[in-house]
N, C-alpha and C. Protein backbone atom coordinates (compact mmCIF):
# COMPACT_ATOMS: atom_id res chain seq x y z
N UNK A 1 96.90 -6.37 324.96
CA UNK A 1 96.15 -7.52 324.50
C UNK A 1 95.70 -8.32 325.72
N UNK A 2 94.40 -8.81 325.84
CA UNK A 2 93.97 -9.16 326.88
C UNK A 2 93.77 -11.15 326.86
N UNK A 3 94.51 -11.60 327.63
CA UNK A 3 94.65 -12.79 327.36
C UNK A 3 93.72 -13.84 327.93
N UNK A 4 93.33 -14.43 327.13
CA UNK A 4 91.76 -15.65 327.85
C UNK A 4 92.57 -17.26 328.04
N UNK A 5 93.19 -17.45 329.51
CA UNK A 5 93.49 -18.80 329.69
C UNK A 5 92.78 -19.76 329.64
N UNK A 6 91.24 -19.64 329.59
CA UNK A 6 90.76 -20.72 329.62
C UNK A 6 90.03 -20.77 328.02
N UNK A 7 90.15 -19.87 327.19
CA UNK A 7 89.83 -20.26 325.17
C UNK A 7 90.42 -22.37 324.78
N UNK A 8 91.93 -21.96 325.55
CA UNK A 8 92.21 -22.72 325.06
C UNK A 8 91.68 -24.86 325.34
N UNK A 9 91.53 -24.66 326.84
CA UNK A 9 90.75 -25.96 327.05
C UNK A 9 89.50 -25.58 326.66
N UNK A 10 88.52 -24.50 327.03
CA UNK A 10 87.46 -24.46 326.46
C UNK A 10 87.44 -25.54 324.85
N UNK A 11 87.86 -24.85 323.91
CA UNK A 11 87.69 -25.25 322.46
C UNK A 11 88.62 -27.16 322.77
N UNK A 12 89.37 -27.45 323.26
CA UNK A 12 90.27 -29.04 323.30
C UNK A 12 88.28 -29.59 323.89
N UNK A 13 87.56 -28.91 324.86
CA UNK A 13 86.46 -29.85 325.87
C UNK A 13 85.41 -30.18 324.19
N UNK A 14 85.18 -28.85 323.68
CA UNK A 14 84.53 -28.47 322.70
C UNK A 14 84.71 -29.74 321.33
N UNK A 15 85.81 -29.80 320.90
CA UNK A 15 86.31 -30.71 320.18
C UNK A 15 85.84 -31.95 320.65
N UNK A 16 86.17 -32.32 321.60
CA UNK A 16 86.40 -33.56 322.49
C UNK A 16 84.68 -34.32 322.41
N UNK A 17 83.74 -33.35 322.77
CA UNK A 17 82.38 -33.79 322.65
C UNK A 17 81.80 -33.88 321.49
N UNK A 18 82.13 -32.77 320.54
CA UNK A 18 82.11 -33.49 318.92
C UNK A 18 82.59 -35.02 318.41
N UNK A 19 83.69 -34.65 318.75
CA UNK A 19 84.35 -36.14 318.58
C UNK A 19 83.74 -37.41 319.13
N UNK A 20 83.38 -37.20 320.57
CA UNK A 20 82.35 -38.41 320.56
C UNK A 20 80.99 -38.48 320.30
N UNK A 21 80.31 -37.40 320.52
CA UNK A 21 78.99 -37.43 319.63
C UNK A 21 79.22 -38.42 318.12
N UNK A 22 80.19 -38.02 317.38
CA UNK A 22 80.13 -38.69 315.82
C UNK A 22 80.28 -39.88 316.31
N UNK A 23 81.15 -40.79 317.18
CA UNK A 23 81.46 -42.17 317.73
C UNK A 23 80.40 -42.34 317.72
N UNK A 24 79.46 -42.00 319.20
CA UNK A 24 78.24 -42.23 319.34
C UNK A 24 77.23 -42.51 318.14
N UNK A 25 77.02 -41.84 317.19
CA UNK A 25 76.17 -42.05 316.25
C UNK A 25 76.36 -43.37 315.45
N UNK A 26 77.55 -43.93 315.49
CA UNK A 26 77.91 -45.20 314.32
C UNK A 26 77.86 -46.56 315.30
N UNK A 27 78.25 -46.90 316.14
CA UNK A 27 78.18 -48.14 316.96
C UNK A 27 77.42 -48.47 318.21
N UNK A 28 76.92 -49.57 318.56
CA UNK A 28 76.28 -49.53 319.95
C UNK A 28 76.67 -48.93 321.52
N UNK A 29 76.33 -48.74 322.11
CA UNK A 29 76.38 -48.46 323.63
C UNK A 29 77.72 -49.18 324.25
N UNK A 30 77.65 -50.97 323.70
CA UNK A 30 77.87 -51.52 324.50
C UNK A 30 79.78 -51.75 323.93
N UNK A 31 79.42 -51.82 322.56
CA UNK A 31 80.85 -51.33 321.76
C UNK A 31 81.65 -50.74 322.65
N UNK A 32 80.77 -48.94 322.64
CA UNK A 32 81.27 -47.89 322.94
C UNK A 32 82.14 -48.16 324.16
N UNK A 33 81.41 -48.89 325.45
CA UNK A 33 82.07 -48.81 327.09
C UNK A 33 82.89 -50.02 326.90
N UNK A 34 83.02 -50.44 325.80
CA UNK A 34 84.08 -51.24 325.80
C UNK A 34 85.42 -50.50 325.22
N UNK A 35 84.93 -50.00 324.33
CA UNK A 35 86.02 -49.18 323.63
C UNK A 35 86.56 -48.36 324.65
N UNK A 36 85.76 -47.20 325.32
CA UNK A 36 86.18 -46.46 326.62
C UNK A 36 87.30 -47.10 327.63
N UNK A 37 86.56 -48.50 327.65
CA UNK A 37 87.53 -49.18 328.96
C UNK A 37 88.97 -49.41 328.28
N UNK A 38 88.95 -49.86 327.14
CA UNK A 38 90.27 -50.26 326.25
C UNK A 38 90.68 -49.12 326.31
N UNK A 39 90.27 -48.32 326.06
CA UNK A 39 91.73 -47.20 326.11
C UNK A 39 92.08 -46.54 327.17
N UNK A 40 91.26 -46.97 328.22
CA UNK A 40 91.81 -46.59 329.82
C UNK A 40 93.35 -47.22 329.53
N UNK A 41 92.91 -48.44 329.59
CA UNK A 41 93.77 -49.87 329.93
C UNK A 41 95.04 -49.64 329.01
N UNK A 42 95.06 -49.48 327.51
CA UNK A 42 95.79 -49.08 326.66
C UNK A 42 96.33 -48.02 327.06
N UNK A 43 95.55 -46.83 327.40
CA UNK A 43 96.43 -45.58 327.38
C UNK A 43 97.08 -45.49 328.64
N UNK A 44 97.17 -46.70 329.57
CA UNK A 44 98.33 -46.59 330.83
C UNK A 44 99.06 -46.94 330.78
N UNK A 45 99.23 -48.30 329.33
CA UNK A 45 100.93 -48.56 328.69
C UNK A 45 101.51 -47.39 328.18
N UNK A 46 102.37 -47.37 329.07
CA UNK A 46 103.54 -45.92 328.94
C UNK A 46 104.63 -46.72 329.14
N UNK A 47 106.20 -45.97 328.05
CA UNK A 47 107.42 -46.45 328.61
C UNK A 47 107.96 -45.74 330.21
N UNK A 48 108.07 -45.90 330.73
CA UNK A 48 108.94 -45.08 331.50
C UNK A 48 109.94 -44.75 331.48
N UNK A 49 110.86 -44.96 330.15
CA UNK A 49 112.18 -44.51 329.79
C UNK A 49 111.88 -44.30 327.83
N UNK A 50 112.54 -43.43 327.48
CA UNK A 50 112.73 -43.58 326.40
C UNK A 50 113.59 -44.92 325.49
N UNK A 51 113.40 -45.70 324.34
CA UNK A 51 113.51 -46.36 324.05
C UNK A 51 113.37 -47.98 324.89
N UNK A 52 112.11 -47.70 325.65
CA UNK A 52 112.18 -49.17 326.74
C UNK A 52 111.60 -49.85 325.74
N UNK A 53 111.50 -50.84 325.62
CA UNK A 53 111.10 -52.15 324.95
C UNK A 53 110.02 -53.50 325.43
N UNK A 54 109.61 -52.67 327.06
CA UNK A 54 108.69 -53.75 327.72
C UNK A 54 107.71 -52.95 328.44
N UNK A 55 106.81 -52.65 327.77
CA UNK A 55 105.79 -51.88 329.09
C UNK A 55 104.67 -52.72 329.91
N UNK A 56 104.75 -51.82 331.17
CA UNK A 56 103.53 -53.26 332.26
C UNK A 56 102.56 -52.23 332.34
N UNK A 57 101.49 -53.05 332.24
CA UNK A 57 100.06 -52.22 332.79
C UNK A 57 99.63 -52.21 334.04
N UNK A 58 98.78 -51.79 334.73
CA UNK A 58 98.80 -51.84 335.94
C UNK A 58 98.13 -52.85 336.77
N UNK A 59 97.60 -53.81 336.29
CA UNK A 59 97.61 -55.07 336.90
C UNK A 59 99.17 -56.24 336.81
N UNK A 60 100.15 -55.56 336.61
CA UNK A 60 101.36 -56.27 336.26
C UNK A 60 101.47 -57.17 334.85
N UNK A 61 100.46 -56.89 334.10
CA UNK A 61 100.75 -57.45 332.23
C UNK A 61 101.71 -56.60 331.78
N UNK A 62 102.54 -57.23 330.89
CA UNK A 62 103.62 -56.68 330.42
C UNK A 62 103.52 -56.77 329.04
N UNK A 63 103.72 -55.98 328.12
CA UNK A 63 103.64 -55.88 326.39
C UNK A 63 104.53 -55.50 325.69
N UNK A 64 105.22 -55.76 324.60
CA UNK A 64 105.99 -55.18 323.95
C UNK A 64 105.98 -53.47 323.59
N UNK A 65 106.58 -52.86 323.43
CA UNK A 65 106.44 -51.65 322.80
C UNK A 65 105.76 -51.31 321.37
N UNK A 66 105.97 -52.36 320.66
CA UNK A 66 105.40 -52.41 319.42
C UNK A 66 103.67 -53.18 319.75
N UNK A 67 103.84 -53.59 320.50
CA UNK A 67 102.18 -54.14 320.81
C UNK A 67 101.34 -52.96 321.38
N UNK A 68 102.07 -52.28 322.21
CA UNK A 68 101.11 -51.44 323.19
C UNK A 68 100.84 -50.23 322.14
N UNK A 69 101.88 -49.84 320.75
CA UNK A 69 101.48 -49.08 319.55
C UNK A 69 100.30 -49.89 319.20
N UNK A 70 100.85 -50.78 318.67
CA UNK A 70 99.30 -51.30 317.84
C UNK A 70 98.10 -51.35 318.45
N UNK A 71 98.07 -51.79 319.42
CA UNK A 71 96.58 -51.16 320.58
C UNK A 71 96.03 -50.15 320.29
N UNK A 72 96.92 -49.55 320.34
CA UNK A 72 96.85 -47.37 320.35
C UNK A 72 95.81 -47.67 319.13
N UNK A 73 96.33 -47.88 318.16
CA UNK A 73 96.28 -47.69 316.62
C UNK A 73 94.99 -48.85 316.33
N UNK A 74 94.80 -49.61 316.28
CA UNK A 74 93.75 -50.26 316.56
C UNK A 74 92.54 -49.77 317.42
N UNK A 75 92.35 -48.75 318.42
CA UNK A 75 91.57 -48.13 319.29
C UNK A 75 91.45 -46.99 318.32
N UNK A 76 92.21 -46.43 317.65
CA UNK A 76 91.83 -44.91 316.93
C UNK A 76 91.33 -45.68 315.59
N UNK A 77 91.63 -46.92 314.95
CA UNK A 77 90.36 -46.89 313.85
C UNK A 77 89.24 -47.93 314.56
N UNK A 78 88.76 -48.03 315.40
CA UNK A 78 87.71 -48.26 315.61
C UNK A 78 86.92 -47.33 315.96
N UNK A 79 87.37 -46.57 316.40
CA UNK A 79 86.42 -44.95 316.73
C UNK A 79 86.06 -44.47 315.32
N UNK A 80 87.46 -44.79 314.48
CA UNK A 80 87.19 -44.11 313.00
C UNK A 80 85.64 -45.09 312.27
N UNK A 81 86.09 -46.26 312.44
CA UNK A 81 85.09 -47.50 311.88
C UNK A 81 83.75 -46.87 312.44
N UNK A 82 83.80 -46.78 313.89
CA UNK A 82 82.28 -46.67 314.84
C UNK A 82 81.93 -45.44 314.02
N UNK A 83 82.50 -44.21 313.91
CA UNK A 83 82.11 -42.59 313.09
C UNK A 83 81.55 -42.84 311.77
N UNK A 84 82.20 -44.04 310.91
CA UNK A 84 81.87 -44.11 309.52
C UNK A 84 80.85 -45.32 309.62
N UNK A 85 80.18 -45.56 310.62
CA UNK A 85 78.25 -46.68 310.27
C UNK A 85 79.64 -48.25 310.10
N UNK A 86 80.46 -48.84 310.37
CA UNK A 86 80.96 -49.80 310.06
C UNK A 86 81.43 -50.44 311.68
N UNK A 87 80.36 -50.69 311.99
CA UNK A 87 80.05 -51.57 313.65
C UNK A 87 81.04 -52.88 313.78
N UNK A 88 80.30 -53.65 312.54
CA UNK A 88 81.27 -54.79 312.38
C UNK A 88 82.60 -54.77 312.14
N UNK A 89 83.24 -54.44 311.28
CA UNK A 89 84.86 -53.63 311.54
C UNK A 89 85.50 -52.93 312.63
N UNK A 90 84.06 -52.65 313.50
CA UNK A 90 84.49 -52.32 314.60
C UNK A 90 84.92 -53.29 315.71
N UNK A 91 83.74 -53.68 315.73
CA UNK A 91 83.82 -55.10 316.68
C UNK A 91 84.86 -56.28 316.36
N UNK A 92 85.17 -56.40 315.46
CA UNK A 92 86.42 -56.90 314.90
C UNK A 92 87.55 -56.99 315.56
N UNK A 93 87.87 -55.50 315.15
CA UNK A 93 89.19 -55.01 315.81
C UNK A 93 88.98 -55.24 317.10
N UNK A 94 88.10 -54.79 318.13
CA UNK A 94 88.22 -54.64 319.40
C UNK A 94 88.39 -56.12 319.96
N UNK A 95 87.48 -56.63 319.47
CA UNK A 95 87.63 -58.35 319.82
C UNK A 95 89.44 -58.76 319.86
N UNK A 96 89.82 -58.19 318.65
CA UNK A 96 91.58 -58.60 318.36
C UNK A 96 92.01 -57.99 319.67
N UNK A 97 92.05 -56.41 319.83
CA UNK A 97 92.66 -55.80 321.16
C UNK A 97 92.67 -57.07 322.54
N UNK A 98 91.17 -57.44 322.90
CA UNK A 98 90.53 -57.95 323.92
C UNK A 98 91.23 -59.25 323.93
N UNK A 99 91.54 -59.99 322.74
CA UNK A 99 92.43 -60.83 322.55
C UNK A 99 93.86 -61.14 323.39
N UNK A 100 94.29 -59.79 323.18
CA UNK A 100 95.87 -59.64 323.27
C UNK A 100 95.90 -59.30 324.61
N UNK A 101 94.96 -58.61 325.32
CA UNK A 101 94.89 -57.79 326.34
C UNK A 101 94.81 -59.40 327.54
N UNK A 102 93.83 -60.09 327.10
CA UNK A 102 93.47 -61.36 327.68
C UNK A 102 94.53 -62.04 327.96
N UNK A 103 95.58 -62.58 326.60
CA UNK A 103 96.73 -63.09 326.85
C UNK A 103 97.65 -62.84 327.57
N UNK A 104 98.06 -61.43 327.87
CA UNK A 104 99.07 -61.09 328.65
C UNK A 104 99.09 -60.47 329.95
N UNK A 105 97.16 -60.50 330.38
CA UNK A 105 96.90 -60.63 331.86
C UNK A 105 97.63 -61.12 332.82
N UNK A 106 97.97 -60.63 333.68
CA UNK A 106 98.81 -61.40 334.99
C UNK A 106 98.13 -62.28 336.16
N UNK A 107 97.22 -61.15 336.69
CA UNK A 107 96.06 -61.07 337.73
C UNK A 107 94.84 -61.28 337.47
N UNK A 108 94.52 -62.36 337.93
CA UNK A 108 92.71 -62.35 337.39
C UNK A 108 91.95 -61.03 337.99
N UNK A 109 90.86 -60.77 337.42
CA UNK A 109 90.07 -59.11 337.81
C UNK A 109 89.07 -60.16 338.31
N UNK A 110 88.47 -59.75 339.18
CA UNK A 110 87.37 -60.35 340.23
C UNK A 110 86.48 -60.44 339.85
């Protein structure tokens, strides 16, 4: 049996551009590179231990564990909102994220 290592990222890249094509189609541009940047920012809250209870982002903001979930989760239905034509539900949520993200800044960004 002849084995193809690269089938498997092939089809994850494949997916991946579907997936934002449909984003793309439901919300603006400007949504979108906001949304992008939020989940940079979001997806670098990591515990570094199992069961930690305080994660820092990399400007030194620090969030609960249960906050840096709800981020997560809040970023995956706004992609869902942006896919299903519902902009405003989108913008919503993200505004809330941008909220929280604001509050627990450490470092001003230049």
């Amino acid at each position: 049996m002849h084995r193809k290592p690269w089938a498997l990222p092939a089809a994850a890249l494949l997916i991946g551009s579907i997936a934002s094509a449909d984003i793309c189609a439901g919300c603006d541009e400007k949504l979108l590179a906001s949304l992008r940047e939020y989940e940079r920012v979001v997806g670098s809250l990591r515990a570094d231990k199992a069961g930690q209870m305080i994660v820092f982002g990399p400007d030194g903001s620090e969030f609960t564990a249960a906050q840096a979930t709800w981020m997560r989760t809040q970023l995956r239905l706004i992609a869902q909102a942006c896919t299903n034509g519902r902009d405003q539900d989108a913008a919503r949520r993200l505004a809330e994220v941008q909220q929280l993200l604001k509050e627990h800044r450490r470092f001003s960004q230049g």
